[in-house]
Protein backbone atom coordinates (compact mmCIF):
# COMPACT_ATOMS: atom_id res chain seq x y z
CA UNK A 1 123.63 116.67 90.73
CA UNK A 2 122.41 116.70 87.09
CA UNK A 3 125.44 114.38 85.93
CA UNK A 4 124.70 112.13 89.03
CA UNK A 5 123.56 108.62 88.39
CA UNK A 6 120.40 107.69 90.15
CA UNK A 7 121.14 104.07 90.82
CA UNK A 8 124.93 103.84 91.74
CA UNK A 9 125.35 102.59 94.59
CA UNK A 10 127.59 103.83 97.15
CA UNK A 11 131.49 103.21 97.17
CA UNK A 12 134.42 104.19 98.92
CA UNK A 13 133.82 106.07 102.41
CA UNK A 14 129.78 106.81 101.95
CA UNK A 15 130.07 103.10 103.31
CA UNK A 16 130.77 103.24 106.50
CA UNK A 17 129.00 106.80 106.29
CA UNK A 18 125.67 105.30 105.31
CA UNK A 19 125.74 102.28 107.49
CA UNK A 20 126.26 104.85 110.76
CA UNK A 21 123.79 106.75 109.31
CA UNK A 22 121.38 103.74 109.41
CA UNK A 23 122.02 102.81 112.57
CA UNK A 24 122.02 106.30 114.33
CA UNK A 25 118.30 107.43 112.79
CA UNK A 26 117.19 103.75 113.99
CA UNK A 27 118.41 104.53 117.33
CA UNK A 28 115.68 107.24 117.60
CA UNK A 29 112.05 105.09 117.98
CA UNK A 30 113.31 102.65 120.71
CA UNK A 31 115.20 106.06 122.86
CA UNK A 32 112.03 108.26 122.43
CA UNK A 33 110.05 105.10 123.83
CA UNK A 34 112.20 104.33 126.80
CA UNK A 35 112.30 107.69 127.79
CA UNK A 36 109.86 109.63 130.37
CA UNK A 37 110.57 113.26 129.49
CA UNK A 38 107.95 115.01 127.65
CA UNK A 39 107.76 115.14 124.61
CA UNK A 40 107.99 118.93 123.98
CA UNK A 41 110.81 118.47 126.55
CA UNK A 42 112.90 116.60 123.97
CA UNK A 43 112.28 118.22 121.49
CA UNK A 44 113.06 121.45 123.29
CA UNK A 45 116.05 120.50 124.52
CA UNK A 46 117.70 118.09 121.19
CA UNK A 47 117.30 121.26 119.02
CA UNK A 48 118.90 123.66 121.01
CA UNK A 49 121.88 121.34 121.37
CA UNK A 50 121.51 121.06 117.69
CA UNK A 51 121.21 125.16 117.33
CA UNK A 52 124.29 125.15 119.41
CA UNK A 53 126.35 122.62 118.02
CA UNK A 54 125.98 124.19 114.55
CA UNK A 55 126.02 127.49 115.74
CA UNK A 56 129.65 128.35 115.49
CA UNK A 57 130.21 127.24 111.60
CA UNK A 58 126.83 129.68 110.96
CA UNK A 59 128.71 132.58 113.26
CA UNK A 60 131.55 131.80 110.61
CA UNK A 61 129.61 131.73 107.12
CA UNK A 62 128.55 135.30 107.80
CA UNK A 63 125.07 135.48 105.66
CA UNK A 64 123.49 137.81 107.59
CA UNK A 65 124.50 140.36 105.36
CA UNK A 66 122.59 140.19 101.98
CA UNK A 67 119.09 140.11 101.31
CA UNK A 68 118.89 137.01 99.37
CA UNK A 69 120.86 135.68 102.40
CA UNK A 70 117.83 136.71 104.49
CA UNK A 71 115.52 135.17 102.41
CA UNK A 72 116.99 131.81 103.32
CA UNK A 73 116.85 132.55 106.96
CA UNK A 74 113.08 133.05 107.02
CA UNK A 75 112.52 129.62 104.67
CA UNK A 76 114.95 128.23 107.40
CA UNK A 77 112.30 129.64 110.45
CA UNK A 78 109.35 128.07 108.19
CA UNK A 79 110.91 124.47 107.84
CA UNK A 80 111.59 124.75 111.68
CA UNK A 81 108.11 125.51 112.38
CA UNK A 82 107.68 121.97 110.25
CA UNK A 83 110.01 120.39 111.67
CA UNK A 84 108.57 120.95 115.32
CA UNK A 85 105.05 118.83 113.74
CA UNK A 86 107.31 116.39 112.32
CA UNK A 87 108.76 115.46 116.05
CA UNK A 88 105.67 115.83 117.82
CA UNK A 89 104.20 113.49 115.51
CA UNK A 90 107.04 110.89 115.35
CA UNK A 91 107.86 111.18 119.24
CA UNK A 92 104.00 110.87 119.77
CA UNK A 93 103.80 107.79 117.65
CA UNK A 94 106.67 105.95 119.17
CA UNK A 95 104.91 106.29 122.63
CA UNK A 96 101.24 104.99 121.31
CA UNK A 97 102.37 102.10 119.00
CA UNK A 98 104.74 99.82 118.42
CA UNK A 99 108.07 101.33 117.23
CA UNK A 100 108.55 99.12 114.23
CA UNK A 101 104.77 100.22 112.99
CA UNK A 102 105.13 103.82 113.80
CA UNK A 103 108.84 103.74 112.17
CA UNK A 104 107.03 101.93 108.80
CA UNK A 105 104.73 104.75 108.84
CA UNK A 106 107.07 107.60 109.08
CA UNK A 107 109.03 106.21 106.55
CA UNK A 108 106.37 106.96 103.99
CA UNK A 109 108.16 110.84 103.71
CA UNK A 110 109.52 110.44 100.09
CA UNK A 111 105.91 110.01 98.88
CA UNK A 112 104.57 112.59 100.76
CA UNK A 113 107.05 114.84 99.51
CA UNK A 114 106.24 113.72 96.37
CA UNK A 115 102.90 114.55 96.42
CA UNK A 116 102.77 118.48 97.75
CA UNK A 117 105.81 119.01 94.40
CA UNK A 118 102.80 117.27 92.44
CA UNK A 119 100.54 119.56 93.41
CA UNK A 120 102.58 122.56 92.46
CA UNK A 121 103.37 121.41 89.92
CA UNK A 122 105.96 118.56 89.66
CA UNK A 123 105.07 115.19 87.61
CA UNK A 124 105.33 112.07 88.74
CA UNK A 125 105.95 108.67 86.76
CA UNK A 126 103.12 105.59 86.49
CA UNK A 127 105.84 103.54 87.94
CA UNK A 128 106.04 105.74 91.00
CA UNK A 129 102.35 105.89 91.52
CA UNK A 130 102.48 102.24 91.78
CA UNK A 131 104.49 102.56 94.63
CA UNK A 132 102.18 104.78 96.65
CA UNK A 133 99.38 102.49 96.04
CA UNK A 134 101.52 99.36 97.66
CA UNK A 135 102.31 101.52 100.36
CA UNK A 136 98.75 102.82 100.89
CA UNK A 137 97.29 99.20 100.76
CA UNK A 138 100.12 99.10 103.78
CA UNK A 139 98.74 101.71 105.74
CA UNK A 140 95.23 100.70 105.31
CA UNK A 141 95.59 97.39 106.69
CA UNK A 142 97.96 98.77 109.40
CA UNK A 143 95.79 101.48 110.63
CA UNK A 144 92.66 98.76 110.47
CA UNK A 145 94.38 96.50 112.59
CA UNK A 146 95.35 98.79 115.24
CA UNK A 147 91.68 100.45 115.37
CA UNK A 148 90.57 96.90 115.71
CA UNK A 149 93.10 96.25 119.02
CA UNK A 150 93.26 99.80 120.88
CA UNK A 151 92.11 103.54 120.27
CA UNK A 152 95.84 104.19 121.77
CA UNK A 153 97.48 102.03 118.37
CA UNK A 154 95.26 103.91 116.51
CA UNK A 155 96.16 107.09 117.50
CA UNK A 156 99.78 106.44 117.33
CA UNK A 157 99.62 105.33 113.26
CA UNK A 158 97.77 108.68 112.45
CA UNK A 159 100.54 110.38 114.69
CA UNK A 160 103.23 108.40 112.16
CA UNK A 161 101.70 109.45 108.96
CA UNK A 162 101.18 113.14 109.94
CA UNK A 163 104.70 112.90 110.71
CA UNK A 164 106.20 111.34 107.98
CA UNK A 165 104.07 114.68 106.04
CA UNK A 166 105.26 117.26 107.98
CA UNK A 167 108.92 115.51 107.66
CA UNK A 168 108.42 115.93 103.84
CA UNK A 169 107.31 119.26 104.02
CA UNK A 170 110.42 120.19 106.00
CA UNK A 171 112.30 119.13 103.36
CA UNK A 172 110.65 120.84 100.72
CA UNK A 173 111.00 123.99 102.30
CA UNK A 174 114.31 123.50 103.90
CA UNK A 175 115.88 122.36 100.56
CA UNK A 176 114.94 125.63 99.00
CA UNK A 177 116.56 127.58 102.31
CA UNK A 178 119.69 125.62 101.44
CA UNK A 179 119.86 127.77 98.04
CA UNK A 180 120.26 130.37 99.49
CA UNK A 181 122.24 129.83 102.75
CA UNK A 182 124.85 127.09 103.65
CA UNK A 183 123.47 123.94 105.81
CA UNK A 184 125.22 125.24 109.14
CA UNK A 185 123.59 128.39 108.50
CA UNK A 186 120.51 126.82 107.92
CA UNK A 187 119.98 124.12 110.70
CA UNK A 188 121.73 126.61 113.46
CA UNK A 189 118.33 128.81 112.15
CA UNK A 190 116.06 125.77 111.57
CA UNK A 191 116.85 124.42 114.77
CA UNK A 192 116.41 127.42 116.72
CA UNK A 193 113.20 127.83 115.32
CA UNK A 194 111.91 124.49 116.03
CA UNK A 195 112.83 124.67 119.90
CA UNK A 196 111.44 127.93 120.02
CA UNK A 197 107.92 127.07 118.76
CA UNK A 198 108.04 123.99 121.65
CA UNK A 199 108.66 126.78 124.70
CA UNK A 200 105.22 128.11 124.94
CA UNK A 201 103.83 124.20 125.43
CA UNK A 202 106.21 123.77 128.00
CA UNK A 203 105.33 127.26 129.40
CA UNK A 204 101.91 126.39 129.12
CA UNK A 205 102.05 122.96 130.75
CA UNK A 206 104.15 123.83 133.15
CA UNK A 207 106.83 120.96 132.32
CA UNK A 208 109.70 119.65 134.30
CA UNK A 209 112.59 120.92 132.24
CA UNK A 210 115.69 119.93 134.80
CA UNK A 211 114.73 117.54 137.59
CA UNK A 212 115.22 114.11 136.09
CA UNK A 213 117.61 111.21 136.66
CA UNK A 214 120.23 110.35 135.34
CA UNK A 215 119.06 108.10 132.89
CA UNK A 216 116.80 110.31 131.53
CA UNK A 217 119.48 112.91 130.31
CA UNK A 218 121.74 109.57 129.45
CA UNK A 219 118.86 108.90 126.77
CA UNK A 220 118.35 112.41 125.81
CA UNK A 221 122.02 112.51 125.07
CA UNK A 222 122.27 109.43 123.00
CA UNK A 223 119.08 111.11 121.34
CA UNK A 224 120.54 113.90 120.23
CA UNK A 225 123.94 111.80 119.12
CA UNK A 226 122.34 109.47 117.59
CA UNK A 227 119.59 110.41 115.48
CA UNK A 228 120.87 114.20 114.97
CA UNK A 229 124.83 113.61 114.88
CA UNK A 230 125.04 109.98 113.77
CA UNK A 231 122.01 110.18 111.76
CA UNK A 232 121.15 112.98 110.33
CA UNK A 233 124.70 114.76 109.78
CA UNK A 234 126.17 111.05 108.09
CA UNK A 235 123.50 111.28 105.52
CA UNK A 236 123.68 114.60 104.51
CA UNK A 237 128.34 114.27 104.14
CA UNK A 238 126.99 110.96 101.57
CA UNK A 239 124.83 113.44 99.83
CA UNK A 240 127.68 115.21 98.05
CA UNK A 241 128.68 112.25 96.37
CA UNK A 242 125.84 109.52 96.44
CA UNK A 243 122.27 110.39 94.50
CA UNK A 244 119.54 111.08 97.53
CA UNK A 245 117.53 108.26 95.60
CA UNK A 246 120.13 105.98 96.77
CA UNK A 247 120.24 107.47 100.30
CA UNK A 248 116.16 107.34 100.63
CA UNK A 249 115.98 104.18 99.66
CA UNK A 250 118.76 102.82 102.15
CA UNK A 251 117.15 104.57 105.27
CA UNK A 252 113.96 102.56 105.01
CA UNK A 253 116.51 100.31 106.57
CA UNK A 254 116.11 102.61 109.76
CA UNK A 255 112.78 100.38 109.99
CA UNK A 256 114.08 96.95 110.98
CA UNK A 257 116.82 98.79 112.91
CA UNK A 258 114.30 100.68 114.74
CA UNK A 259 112.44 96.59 115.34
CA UNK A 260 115.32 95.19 116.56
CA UNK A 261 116.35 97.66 118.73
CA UNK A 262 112.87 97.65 120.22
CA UNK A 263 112.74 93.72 120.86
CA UNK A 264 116.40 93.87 122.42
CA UNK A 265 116.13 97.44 124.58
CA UNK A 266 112.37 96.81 125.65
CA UNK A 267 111.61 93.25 124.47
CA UNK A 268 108.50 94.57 121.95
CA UNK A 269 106.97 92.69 119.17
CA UNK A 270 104.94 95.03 116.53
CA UNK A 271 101.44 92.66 116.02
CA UNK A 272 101.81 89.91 113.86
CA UNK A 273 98.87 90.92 111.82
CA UNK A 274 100.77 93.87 110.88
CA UNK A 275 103.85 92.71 109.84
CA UNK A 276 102.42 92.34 106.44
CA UNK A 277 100.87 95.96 106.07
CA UNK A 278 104.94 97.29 107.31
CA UNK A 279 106.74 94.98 104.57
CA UNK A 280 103.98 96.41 102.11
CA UNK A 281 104.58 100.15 103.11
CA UNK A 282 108.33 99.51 102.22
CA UNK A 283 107.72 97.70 99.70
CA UNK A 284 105.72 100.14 98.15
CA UNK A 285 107.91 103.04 99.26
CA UNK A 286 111.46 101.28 97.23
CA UNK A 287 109.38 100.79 94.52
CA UNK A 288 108.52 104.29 94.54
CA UNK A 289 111.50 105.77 94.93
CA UNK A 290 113.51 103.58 92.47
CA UNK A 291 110.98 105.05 89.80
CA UNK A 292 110.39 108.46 90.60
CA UNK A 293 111.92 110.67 88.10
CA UNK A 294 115.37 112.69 88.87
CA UNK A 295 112.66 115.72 88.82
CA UNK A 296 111.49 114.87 91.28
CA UNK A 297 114.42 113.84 93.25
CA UNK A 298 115.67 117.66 92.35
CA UNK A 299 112.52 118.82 94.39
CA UNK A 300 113.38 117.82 97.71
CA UNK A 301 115.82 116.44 99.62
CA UNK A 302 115.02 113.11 101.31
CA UNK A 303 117.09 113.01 104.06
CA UNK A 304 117.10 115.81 106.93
C-alpha cells in the first residue's frame, strides 16, 4: 500500500462494502447485551463457526508445508490468545454499561495500537498525540461519571478500554501472521485458537453449552453474521483497495450504530453526563487517526 493515498475516500463497490461493514460490527454491543448465554459461551461457540467457516479456503492454501509458513501459524495462535481478552473484555463491557459508552471506549483501538508500535519503536506525529489527549480527556470524564453512579458502570468502562488494548494488540500480532500466511489460513488458526483458550472456563464453570431457547441461538447466529461475516469480512474485501486510515476512521461510526440500536432493541439511553466524554473519545480518536503517519498505519492493521 505504499502508493496508496491516505485520505481518498472510498468509491465504487467499497460503498456498499463499508456501509455493511458499519452496520454489521454495530450490530454486536446491542446482541451481546440482549443475550443470556455466557460470555465464554459466545465466544466459544462464534469462533468455532468462524474456524469452520474459514476452514475450507485454509484446507485449500496448503501452508502447512514450509517453515516460514509455520511461523505464521504460531503468530496466528498468539493473536488468538489476544483476541480471546479482546471479547471477554468487550462482551463484559456491553453487559455492565451502557452499549454506546462501552462501544466509545472500545473504539479507542487505533491509539492503543499506536502506542505498543511506539514503544518498539515506531514514531508518532504531534498531531496524532493531540488526538490521544482529546480522547483521554474522554475517558477520564467517562470513567468519573460512571464511578460516581455504580461500581457495575465502572467496571464495565475498564472492561472497554482493556478491550479496545487487547483488540490492538491482536492486530499487531495478527498483521505480522498475515506475512507470512494468507487471511483464511490465518483466522481458520486464529479462530481456533481463541475458542480453544475459552474451553477450560467453560470446563471450569461448568457452563450450559446446548440447552437454551430459541432465541438465544437466534442471537448467537445473528452474532456471528453480523459482527464476524458482515463486519469483520466487509472491512477487510475494502482493505485491498481503500487505505485502513480511511476504514478506521469510518468504523468509529460502529458507535452511534451500536446507540441506536440499543435505544430501538432495548430502549437504553447512555447517561447524559457522558455523552460529552463519548463525542470527545471520537473526537479525539479521528483526529488521531487522520494525522498519524502512513508508518504507522503500515504497523498494524485497524480493522480485524
Amino acid at each position: 500500500m505504499k502508493d496508496q493515498n491516505h485520505t481518498d475516500m472510498p468509491t465504487g463497490r467499497d460503498i456498499p462494502l463499508l456501509l455493511i461493514g458499519i452496520i454489521g460490527v454495530g450490530t454486536a454491543g446491542p446482541i451481546v447485551a440482549l443475550s443470556i448465554m455466557p460470555v465464554f459461551v459466545l465466544i466459544l461457540w462464534r469462533n468455532i463457526a468462524g474456524s469452520i467457516l474459514m476452514l475450507p479456503f485454509a484446507i485449500k492454501a496448503k501452508e502447512w508445508r514450509s517453515k516460514d509458513h509455520r511461523s505464521g501459524m504460531g503468530f496466528a495462535i498468539i493473536a488468538g490468545l489476544a483476541l480471546s481478552l479482546h471479547f471477554i473484555g468487550f462482551f463484559y463491557a456491553m453487559r455492565l454499561t451502557s452499549v454506546a459508552t462501552g462501544a466509545a471506549l472500545a473504539a479507542m483501538q487505533p491509539i492503543f495500537a499506536a502506542i505498543f508500535v511506539t514503544f518498539f519503536g515506531g514514531k508518532i506525529s504531534r498531531q496524532a498525540w493531540i488526538g490521544m489527549l482529546i480522547s483521554f480527556a474522554g475517558v477520564v470524564l467517562i470513567t468519573g461519571i460512571d464511578f460516581q453512579l455504580s461500581t457495575r458502570a465502572f467496571i464495565g468502562d475498564l472492561s472497554a478500554i482493556g478491550c479496545g488494548a487487547m483488540s490492538a494488540m491482536y492486530l499487531i500480532i495478527g498483521s505480522h501472521a498475515q506475512r507470512k500466511i494468507a487471511t483464511s489460513t490465518y483466522t481458520t488458526i486464529c479462530y481456533a485458537s481463541c475458542a480453544v483458550s475459552v474451553l477450560p472456563f467453560v470446563i471450569l464453570n461448568k457452563y450450559n453449552l446446548i440447552h437454551y431457547t430459541k432465541y438465544q441461538w437466534m442471537l448467537l447466529f445473528f452474532l456471528f453474521l453480523g459482527a464476524q461475516v458482515m463486519g469483520h469480512t466487509m472491512f477487510n474485501f475494502t482493505l485491498k483497495r481503500v487505505s485502513a486510515t480511511v476504514v478506521s476512521l469510518l468504523a468509529f461510526f460502529e458507535v452511534p450504530v451500536c446507540a441506536i440500536l440499543a435505544f430501538w432493541w432495548m430502549g437504553q439511553i447512555p447517561p447524559r453526563a457522558t455523552i460529552p466524554g463519548i463525542l470527545l473519545i471520537l473526537s479525539g480518536c479521528a483526529i488521531f487517526v487522520m494525522r498519524s503517519k502512513p508508518s504507522i498505519e503500515k504497523s498494524f492493521n485497524p480493522v480485524a
